[in-house]
Protein backbone atom coordinates (compact mmCIF):
# COMPACT_ATOMS: atom_id res chain seq x y z
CA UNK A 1 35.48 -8.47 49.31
CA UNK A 2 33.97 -11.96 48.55
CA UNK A 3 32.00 -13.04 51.20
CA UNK A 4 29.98 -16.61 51.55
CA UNK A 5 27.11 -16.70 54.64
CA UNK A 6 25.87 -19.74 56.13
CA UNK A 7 22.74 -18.59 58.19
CA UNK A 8 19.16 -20.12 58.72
CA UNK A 9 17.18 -17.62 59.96
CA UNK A 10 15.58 -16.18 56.35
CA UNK A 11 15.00 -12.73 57.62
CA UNK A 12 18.47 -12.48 59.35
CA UNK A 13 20.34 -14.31 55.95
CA UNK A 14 18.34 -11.86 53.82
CA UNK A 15 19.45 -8.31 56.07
CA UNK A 16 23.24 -9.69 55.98
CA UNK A 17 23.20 -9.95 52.01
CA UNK A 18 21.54 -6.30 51.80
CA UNK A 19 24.18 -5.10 54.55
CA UNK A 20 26.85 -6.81 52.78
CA UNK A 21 26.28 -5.81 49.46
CA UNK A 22 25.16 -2.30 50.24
CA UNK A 23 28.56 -1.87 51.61
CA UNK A 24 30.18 -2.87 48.74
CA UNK A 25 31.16 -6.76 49.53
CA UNK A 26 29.99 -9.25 46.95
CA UNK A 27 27.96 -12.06 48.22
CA UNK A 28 29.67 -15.32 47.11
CA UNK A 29 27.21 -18.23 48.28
CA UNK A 30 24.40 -18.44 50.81
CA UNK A 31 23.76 -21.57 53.23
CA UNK A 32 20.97 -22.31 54.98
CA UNK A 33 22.02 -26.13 56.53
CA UNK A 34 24.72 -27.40 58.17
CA UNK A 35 25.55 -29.51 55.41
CA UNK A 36 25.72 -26.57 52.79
CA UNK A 37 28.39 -25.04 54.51
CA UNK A 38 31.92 -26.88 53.94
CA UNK A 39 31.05 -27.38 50.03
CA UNK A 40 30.24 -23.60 49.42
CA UNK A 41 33.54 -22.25 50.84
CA UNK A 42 35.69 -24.91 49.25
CA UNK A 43 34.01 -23.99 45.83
CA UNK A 44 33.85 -20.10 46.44
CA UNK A 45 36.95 -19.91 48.52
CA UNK A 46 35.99 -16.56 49.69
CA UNK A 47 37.65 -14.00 51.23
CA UNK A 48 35.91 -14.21 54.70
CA UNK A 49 32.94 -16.99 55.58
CA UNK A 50 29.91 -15.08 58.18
CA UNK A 51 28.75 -18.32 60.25
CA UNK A 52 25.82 -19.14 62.52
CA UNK A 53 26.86 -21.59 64.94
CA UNK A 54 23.55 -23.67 65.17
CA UNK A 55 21.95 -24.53 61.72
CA UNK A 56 20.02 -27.50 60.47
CA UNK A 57 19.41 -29.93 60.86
CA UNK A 58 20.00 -30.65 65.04
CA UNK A 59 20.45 -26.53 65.44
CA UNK A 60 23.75 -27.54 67.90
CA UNK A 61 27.26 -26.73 66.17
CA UNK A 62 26.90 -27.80 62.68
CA UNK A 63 28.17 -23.99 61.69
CA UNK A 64 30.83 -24.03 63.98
CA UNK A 65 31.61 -27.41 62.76
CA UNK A 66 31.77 -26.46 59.63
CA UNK A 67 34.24 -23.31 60.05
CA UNK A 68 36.38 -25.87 61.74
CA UNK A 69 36.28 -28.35 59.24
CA UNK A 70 36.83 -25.65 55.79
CA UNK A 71 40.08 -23.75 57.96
CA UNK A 72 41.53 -27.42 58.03
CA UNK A 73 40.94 -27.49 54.54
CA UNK A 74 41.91 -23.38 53.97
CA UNK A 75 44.20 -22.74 56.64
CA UNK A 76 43.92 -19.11 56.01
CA UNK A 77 40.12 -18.60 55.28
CA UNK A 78 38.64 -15.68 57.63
CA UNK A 79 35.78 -17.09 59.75
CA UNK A 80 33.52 -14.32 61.57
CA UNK A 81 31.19 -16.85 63.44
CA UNK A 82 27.75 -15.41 64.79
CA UNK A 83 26.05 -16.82 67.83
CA UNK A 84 22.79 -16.05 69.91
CA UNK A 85 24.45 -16.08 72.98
CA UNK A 86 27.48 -16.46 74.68
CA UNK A 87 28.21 -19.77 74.06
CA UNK A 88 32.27 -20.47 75.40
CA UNK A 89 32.70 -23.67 74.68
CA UNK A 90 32.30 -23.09 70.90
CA UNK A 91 34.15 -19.70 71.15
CA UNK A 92 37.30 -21.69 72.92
CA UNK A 93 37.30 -24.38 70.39
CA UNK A 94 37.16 -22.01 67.48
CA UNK A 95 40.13 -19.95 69.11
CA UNK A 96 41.82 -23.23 69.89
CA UNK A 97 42.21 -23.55 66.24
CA UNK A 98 44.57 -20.51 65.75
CA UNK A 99 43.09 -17.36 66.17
CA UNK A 100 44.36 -15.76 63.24
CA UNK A 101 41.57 -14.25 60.81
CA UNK A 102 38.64 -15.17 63.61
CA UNK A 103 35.55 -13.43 65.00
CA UNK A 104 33.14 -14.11 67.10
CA UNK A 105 30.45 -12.03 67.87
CA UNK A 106 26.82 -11.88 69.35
CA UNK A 107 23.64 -11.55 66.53
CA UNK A 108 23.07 -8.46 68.36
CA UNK A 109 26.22 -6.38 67.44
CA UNK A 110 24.97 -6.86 63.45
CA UNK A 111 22.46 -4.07 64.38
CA UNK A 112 25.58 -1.88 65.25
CA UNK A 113 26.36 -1.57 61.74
CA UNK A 114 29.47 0.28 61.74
CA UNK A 115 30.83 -2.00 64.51
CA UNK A 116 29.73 -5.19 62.72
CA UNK A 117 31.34 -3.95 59.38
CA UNK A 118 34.26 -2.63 61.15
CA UNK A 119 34.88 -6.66 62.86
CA UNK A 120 34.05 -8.18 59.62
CA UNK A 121 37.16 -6.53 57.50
CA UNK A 122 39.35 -7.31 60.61
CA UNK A 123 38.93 -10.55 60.23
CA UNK A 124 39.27 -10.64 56.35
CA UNK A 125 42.44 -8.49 57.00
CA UNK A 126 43.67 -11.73 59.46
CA UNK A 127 42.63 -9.84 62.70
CA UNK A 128 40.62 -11.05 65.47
CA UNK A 129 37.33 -9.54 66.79
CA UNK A 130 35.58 -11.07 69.44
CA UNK A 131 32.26 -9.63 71.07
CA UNK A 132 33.11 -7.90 74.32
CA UNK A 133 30.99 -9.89 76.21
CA UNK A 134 32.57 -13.27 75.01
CA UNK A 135 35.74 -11.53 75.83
CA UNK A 136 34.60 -11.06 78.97
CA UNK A 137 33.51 -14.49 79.58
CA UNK A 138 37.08 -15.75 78.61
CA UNK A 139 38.85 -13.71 81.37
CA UNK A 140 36.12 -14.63 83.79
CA UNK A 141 37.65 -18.28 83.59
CA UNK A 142 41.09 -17.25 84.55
CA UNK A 143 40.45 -15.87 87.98
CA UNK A 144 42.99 -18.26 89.44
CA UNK A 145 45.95 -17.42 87.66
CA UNK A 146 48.60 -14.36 86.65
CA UNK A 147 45.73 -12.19 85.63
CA UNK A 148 44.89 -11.59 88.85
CA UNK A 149 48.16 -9.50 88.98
CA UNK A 150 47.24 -6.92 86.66
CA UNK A 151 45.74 -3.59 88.15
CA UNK A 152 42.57 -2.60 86.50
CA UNK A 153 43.62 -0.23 83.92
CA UNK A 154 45.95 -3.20 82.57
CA UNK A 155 42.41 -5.55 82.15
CA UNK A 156 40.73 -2.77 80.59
CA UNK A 157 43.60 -2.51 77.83
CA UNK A 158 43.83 -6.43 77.50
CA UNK A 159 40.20 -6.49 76.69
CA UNK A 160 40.09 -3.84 74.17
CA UNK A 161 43.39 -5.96 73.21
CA UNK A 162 41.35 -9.16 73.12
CA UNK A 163 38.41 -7.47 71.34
CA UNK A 164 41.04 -6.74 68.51
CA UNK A 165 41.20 -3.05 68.84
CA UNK A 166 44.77 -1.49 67.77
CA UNK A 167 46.84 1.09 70.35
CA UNK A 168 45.35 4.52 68.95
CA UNK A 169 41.66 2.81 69.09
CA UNK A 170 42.20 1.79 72.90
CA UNK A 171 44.09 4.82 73.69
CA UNK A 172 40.92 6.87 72.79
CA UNK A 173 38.71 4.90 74.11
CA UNK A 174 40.47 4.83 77.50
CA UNK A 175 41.10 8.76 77.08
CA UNK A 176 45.20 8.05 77.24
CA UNK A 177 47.87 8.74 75.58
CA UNK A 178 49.57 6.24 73.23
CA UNK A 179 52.66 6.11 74.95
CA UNK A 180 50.62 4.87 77.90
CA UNK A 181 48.76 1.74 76.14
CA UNK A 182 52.29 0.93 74.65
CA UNK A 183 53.52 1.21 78.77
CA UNK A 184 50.29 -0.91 79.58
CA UNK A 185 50.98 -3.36 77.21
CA UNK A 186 54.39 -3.99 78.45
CA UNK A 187 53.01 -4.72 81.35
CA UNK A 188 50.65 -7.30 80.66
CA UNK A 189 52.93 -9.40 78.51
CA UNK A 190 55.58 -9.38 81.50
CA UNK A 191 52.90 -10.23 83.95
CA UNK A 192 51.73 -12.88 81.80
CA UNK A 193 54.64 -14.21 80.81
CA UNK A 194 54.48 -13.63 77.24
CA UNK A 195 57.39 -12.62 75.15
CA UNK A 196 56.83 -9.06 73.37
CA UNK A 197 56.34 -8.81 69.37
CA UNK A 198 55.30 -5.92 66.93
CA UNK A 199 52.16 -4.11 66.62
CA UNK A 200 48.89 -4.98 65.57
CA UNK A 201 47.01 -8.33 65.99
CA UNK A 202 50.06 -10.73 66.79
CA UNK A 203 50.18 -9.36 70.04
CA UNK A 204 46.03 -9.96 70.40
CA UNK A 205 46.64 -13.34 69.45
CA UNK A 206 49.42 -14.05 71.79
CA UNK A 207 47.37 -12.93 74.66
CA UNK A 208 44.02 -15.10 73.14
CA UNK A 209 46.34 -18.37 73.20
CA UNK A 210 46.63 -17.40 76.80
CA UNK A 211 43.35 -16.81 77.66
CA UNK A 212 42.37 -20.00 75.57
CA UNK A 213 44.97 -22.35 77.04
């Protein structure tokens, strides 16, 4: 897997290319500025962009910016963007975009290797994986609607849904059948008011439009 990183921080740039490549992904480009960004993935057109949100030169949005900007040029480019914090504005635009082939996660979960490899070839495979606790903060703004009319176990599988975990992933981590999550599921698309579909991300995206509208 090609991948291009636009990240400031030397140390942080440096352990993502060693991660990366001792994984087995090629490293396509490297930014360090805002400015870098756009022109590197429209040369390298890789196969999924990893994306601070602030860079130089006013360290506010200029990566987020910039994964905006090169998915209106590449529709379908994979963006995994990485932020210090929760930031939701920036992870509500970026999901406002299509959420299709998008991540967002904290700096912290690229110490959980496995987890932070595991997100990144979600996204290149079109997925979604959003940290848990930007998940979190996305529900948190919908107190005053239909999601107050699911029961607990229904939020807990809509997370792990939002997070961009499959059925046998939330099953086990819920310690529940299947059948159940598929039961669940129905569920939360009736009480939502969202139509059913197939397996696998569309139905994560559906319910992130939701979230995000």
């Amino acid at each position: 897997m090609r991948v291009v990183i636009a990240e400031d921080n030397a140390l942080l740039r440096e352990g993502l290319i060693l991660l990366l490549t001792s994984a087995g992904h090629e490293v396509a480009g490297v930014a360090a500025t805002g400015p870098e960004v756009l022109p590197l993935l429209l040369e390298h057109r890789p196969d999924v962009a990893v994306l601070d949100v602030r860079m130089p030169p006013g360290f506010r949005d200029e990566g987020l910016r910039a994964a905006l900007a090169a998915r209106k040029e590449l529709p379908e480019l994979p963006v995994l963007v990485l932020s210090q914090y929760v930031e939701e504005t920036y992870a509500a635009e970026l999901l406002g975009g299509g959420a299709q082939g998008v991540g967002y996660l904290l700096k912290d979960r690229i110490g959980r290797v496995d987890e932070f490899l595991d997100a990144l070839d979600r996204v290149a495979a079109g997925g979604t994986a959003l940290d848990p606790e930007v998940v979190t903060e996305l529900m948190s703004r919908r107190l005053d609607d239909p999601l107050q009319a699911l029961t607990p176990r229904e939020r807990e599988v809509l997370e792990l849904m939002a997070q961009g975990h499959g059925n046998a992933t939330i099953a086990e981590s819920l310690v529940v059948t299947e059948r159940s999550v598929h039961k669940h599921i129905g569920n939360v698309f009736a009480k939502l008011g969202l139509p059913p579909s197939d397996s696998g991300h569309r139905r994560v995206l559906a319910v992130l439009a939701y979230l995000n509208a």
